[in-house]
Protein backbone atom coordinates (compact mmCIF):
# COMPACT_ATOMS: atom_id res chain seq x y z
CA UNK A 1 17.43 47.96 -36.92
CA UNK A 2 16.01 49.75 -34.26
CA UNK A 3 11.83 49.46 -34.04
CA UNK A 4 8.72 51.26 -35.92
CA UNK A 5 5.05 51.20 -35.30
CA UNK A 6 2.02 50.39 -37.08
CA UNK A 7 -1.54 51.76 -36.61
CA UNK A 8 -4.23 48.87 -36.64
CA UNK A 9 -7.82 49.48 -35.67
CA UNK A 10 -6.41 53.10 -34.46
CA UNK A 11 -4.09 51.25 -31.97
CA UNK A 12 -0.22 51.68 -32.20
CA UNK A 13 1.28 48.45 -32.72
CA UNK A 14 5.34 48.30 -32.08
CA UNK A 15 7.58 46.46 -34.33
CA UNK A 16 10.99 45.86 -33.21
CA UNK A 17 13.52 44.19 -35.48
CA UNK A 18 11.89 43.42 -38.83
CA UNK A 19 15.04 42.61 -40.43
CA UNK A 20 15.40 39.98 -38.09
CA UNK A 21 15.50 36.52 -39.74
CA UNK A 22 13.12 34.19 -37.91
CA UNK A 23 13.43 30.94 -40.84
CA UNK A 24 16.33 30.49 -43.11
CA UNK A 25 14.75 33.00 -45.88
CA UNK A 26 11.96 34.20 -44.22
CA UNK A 27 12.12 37.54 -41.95
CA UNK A 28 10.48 39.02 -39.31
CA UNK A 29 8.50 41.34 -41.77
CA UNK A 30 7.90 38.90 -44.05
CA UNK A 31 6.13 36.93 -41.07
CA UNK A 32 4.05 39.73 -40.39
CA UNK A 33 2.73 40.84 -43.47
CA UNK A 34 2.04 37.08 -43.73
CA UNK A 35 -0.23 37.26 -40.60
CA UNK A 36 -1.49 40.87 -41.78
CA UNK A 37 -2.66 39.11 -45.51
CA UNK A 38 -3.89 35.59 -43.78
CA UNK A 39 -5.70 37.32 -40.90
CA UNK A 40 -9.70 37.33 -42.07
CA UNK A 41 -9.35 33.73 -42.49
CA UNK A 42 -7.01 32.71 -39.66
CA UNK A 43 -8.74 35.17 -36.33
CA UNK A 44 -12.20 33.16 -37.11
CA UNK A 45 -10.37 29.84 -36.41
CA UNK A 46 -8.63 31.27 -33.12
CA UNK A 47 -11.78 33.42 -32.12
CA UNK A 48 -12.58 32.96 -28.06
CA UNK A 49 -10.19 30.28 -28.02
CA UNK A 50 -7.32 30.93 -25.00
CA UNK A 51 -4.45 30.62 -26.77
CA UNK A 52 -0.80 28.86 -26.50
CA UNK A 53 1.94 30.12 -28.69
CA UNK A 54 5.36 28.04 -29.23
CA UNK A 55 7.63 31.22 -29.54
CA UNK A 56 11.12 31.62 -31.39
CA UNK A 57 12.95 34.84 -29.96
CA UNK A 58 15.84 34.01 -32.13
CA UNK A 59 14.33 32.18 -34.86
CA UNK A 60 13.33 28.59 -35.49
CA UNK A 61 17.12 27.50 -34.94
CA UNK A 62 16.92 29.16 -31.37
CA UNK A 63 15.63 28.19 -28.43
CA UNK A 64 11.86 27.95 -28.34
CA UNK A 65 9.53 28.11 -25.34
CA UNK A 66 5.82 27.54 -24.20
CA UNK A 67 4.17 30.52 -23.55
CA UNK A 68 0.11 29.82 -22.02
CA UNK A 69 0.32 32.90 -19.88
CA UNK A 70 -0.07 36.76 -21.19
CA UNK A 71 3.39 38.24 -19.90
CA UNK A 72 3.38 41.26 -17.66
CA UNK A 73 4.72 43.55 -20.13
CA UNK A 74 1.80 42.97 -22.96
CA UNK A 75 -0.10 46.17 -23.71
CA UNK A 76 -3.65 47.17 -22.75
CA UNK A 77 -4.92 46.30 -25.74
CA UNK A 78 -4.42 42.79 -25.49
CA UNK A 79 -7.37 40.96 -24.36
CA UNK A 80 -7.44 37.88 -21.96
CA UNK A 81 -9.53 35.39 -20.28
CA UNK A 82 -8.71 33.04 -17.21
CA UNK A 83 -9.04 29.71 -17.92
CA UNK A 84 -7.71 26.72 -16.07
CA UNK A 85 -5.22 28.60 -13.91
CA UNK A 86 -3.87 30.43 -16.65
CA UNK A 87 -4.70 33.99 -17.75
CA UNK A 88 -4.50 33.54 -21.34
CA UNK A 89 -4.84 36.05 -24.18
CA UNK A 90 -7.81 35.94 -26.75
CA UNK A 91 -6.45 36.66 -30.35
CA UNK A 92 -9.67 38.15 -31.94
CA UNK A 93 -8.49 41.14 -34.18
CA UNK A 94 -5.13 41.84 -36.18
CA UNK A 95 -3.72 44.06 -33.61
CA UNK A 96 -3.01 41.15 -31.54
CA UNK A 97 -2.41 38.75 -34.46
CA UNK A 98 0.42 41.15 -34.84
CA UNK A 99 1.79 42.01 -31.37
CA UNK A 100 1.99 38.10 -30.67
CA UNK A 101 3.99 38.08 -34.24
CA UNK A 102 6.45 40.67 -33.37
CA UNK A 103 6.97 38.51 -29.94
CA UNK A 104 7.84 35.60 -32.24
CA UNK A 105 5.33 33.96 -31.70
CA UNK A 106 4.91 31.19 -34.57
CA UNK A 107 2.80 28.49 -34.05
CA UNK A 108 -0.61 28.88 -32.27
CA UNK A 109 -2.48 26.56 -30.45
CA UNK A 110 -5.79 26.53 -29.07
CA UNK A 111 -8.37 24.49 -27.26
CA UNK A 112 -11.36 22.58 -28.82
CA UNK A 113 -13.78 24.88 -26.80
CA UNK A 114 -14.22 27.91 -26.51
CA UNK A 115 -13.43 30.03 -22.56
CA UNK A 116 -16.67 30.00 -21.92
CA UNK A 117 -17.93 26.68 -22.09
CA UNK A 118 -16.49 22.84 -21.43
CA UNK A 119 -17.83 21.50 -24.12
CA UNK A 120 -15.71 21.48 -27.53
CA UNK A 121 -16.77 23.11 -30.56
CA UNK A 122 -15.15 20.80 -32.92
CA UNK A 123 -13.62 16.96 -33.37
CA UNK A 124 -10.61 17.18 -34.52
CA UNK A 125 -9.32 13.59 -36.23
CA UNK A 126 -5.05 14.03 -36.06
CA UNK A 127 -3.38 11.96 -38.33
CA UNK A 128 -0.02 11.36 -37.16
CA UNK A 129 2.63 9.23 -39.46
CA UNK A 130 5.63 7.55 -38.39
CA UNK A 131 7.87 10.31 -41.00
CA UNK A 132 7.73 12.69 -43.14
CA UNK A 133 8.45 9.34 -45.89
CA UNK A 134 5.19 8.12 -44.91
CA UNK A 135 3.05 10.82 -45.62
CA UNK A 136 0.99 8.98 -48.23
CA UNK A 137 -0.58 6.87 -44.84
CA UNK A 138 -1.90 10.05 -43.55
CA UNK A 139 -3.37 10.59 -47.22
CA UNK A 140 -4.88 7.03 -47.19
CA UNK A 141 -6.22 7.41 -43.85
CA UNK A 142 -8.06 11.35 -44.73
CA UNK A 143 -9.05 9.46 -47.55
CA UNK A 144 -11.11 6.35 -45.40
CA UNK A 145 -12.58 9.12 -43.17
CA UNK A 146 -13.99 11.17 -45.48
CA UNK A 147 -16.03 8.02 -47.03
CA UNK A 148 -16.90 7.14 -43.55
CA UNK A 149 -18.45 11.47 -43.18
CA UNK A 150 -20.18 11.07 -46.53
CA UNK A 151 -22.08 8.05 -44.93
CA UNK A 152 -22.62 9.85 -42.02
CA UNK A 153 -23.51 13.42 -43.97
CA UNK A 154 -21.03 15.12 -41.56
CA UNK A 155 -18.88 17.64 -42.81
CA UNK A 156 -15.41 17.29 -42.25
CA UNK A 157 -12.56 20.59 -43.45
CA UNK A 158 -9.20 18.92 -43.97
CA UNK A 159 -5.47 20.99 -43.43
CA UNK A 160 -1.94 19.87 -43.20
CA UNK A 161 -0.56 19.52 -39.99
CA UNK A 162 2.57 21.87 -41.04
CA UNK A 163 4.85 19.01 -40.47
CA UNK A 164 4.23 15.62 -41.58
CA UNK A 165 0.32 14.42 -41.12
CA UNK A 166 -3.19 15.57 -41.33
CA UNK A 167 -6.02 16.83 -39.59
CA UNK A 168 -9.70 16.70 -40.21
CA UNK A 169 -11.95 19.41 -38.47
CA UNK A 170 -15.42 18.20 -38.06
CA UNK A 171 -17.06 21.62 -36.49
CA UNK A 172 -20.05 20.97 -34.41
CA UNK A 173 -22.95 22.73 -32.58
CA UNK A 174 -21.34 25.03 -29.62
CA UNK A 175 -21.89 24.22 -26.11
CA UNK A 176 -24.09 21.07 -27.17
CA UNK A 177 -22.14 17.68 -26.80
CA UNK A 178 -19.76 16.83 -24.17
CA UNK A 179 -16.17 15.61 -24.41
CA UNK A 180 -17.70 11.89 -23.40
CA UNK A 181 -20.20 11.93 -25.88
CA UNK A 182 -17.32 13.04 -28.52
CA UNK A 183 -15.35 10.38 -27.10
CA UNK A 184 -17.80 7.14 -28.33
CA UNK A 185 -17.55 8.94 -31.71
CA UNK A 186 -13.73 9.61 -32.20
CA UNK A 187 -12.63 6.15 -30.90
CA UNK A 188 -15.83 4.55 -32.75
CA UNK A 189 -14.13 5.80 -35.75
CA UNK A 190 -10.52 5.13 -35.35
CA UNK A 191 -11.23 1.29 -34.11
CA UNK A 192 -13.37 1.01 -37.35
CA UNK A 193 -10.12 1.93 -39.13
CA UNK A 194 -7.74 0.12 -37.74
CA UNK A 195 -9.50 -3.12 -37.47
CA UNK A 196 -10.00 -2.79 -41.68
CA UNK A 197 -6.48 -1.79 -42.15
CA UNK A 198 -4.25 -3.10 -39.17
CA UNK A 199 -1.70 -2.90 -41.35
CA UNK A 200 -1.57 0.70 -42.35
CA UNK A 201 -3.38 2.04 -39.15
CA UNK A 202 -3.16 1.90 -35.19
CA UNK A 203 -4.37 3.65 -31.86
CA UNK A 204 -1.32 2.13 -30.48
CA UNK A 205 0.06 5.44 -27.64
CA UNK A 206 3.50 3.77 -27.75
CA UNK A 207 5.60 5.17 -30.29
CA UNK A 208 7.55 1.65 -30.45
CA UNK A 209 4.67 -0.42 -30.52
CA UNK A 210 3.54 1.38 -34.27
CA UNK A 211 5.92 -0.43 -36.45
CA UNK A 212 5.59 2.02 -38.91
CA UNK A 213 2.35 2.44 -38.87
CA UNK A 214 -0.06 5.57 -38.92
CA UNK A 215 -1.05 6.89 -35.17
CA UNK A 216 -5.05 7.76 -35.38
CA UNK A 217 -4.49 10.12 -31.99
CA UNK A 218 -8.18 10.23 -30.58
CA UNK A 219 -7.14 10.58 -26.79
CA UNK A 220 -5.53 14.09 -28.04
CA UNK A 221 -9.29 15.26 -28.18
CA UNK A 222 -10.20 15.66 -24.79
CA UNK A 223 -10.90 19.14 -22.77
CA UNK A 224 -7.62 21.20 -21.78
CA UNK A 225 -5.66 19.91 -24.87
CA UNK A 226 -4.72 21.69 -27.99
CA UNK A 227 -4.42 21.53 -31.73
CA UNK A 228 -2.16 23.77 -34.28
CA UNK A 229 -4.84 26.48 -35.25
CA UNK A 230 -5.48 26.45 -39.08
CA UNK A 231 -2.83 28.92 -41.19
CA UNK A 232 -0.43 28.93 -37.86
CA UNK A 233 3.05 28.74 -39.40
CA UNK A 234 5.39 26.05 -37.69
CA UNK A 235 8.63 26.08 -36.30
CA UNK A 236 10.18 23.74 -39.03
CA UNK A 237 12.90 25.30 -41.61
CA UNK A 238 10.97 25.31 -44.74
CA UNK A 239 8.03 27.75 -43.31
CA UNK A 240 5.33 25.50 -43.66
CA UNK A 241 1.89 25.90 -42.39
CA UNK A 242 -0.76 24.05 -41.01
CA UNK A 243 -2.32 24.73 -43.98
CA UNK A 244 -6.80 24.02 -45.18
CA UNK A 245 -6.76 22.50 -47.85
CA UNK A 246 -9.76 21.61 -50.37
CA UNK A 247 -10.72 17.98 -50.62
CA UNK A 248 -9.73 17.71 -54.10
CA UNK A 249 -6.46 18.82 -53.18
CA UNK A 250 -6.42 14.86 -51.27
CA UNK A 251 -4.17 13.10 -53.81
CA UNK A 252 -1.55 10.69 -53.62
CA UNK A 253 0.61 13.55 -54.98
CA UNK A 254 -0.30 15.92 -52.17
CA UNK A 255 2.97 17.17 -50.22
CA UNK A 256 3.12 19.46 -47.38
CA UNK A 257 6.21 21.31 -49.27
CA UNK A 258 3.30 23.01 -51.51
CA UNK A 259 1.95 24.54 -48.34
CA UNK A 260 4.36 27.41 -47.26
CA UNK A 261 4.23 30.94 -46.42
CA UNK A 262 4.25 31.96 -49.93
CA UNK A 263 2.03 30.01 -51.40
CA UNK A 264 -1.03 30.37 -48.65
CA UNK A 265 -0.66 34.10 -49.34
CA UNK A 266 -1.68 33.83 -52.75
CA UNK A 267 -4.32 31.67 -52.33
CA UNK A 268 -7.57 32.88 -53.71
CA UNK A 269 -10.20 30.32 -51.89
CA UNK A 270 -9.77 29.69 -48.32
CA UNK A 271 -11.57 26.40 -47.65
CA UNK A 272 -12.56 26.65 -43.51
CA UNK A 273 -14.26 30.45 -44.27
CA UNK A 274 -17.50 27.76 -44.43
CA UNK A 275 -17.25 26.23 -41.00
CA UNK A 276 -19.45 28.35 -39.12
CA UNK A 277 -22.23 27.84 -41.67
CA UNK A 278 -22.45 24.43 -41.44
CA UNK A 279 -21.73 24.17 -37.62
CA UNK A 280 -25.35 23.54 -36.98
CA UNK A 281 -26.39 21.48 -39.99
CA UNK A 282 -24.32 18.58 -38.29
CA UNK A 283 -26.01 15.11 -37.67
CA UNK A 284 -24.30 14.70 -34.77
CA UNK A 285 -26.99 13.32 -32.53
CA UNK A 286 -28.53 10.42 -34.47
CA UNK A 287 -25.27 8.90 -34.59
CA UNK A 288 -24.40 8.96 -31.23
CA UNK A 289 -27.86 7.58 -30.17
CA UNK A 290 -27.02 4.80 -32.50
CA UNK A 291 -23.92 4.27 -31.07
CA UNK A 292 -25.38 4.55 -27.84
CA UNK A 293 -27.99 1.59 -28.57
CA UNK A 294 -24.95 -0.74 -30.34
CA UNK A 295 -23.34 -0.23 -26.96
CA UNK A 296 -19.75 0.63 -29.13
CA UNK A 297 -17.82 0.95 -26.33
């Protein structure tokens, strides 16, 4: 077993125990060189974000822990930032894609702002089902907001979840609207939902008040909290990953089974490389004037 290096960006990267298997079929190596490939479209989407990693020392049937702080023992070139009593590390180049990898680290999480401001840099809609068996309710619901952003000419990026719903990214200007102000808009949206579709759709925070219904989480965007950063891999035994997908890709075939390892590597289009692009083309602030004068609360 024993451990080798790599040289990234001229810095010595160790790698202990590549044989290791951290899924069923999927070793340590195997992770890694899935990081290495997925790594110019994955370190925009974690870029100045501090950063939470759910890590797997002995593989996704091991124990698994939170880890928010940098530990002692990380190496120089590991950069971090304090940010709400935590000194957390910034994962901004491959080198440190890598080192967190080798640590086991598996699924990332980050903030919707960035460490230097309290505003977020994106709304994040999290489509949670009751099961895995009721994933086409998380496909009905991407499929209601995305009518309701072609109204609104926003521009929402849609990914898996990696385990059994969907998100919608809806970038937005940085360090321009508060967490308030994305607040009116979020629950504007997910009331407007559930009120055509109580059936299908609820806001509901008790899990036994759903009654099978879809969860539309819009309290989960608020500052301090996270999301599973687009391409992270999750800690669930088929290697799945919380994976973009295009728009087209929204039908009532879609699975999250079609999303692993394997197949994100040998993707050719990766559909959030247009995010910051459109960032400040966003009509965010007509619609929360108008929101503001129909007094939505």
């Amino acid at each position: 077993m024993g451990h080798h290096s790599i040289i990234v960006n001229d810095i010595e990267v160790r790698i202990t125990n590549p044989d290791k298997l951290l899924w069923p079929s999927i070793t340590k190596a195997e992770y890694l060189t899935y990081l290495s490939n997925i790594a110019p479209f994955m370190l925009p989407c974690l870029h100045n974000k501090p950063l939470t990693v759910i890590r797997f020392p002995d593989g996704i049937d091991g124990e698994a822990f939170y880890q928010r702080n940098c530990p002692d023992y990380a190496p120089d070139y590991i950069s971090t930032v304090q940010y709400e009593d935590h000194n957390q590390i910034i994962c901004s180049d491959l080198q440190t894609l890598l080192w967190l990898g080798n640590q086991a680290a598996i699924e990332f999480h980050v903030p919707f702002s960035t460490y230097d401001t309290k505003k977020p840099s994106e709304i994040v809609f999290d489509l949670d089902p009751p099961s895995k068996e009721a994933f086409r309710l998380a496909i009905k619901a991407a499929q209601r907001i995305k009518t309701i952003l072609d109204q609104l000419h926003l521009i929402g990026f849609i990914k898996l979840s990696g385990n059994k719903g969907i998100q919608i990214h809806i970038p937005l200007p940085h360090n321009t609207f508060t967490y308030n102000q994305t607040k009116k808009f979020t629950r504007f949206i997910s009331n407007y939902l559930t009120e055509k579709d109580p059936d299908s759709f609820t806001t509901e925070r008790l899990k036994e008040k759903r009654n099978g219904r879809l969860y539309i989480d819009y309290v989960q965007h608020a500052a301090g909290k996270t999301i599973i950063a687009p391409y992270s891999a999750r800690g669930n035994k088929e290697g799945l990953i919380a994976a973009p997908i295009k728009w087209q890709e929204l039908t009532s075939t879609l699975t999250p089974r079609d999303y692993t390892m394997k197949d994100i590597r040998n993707r050719k289009d990766h559909p959030f490389s247009t995010i910051n692009e459109v960032r400040n083309e966003q009509p965010f602030k007509p619609i929360l004037d108008w929101l503001s004068k129909n007094k939505t609360e």
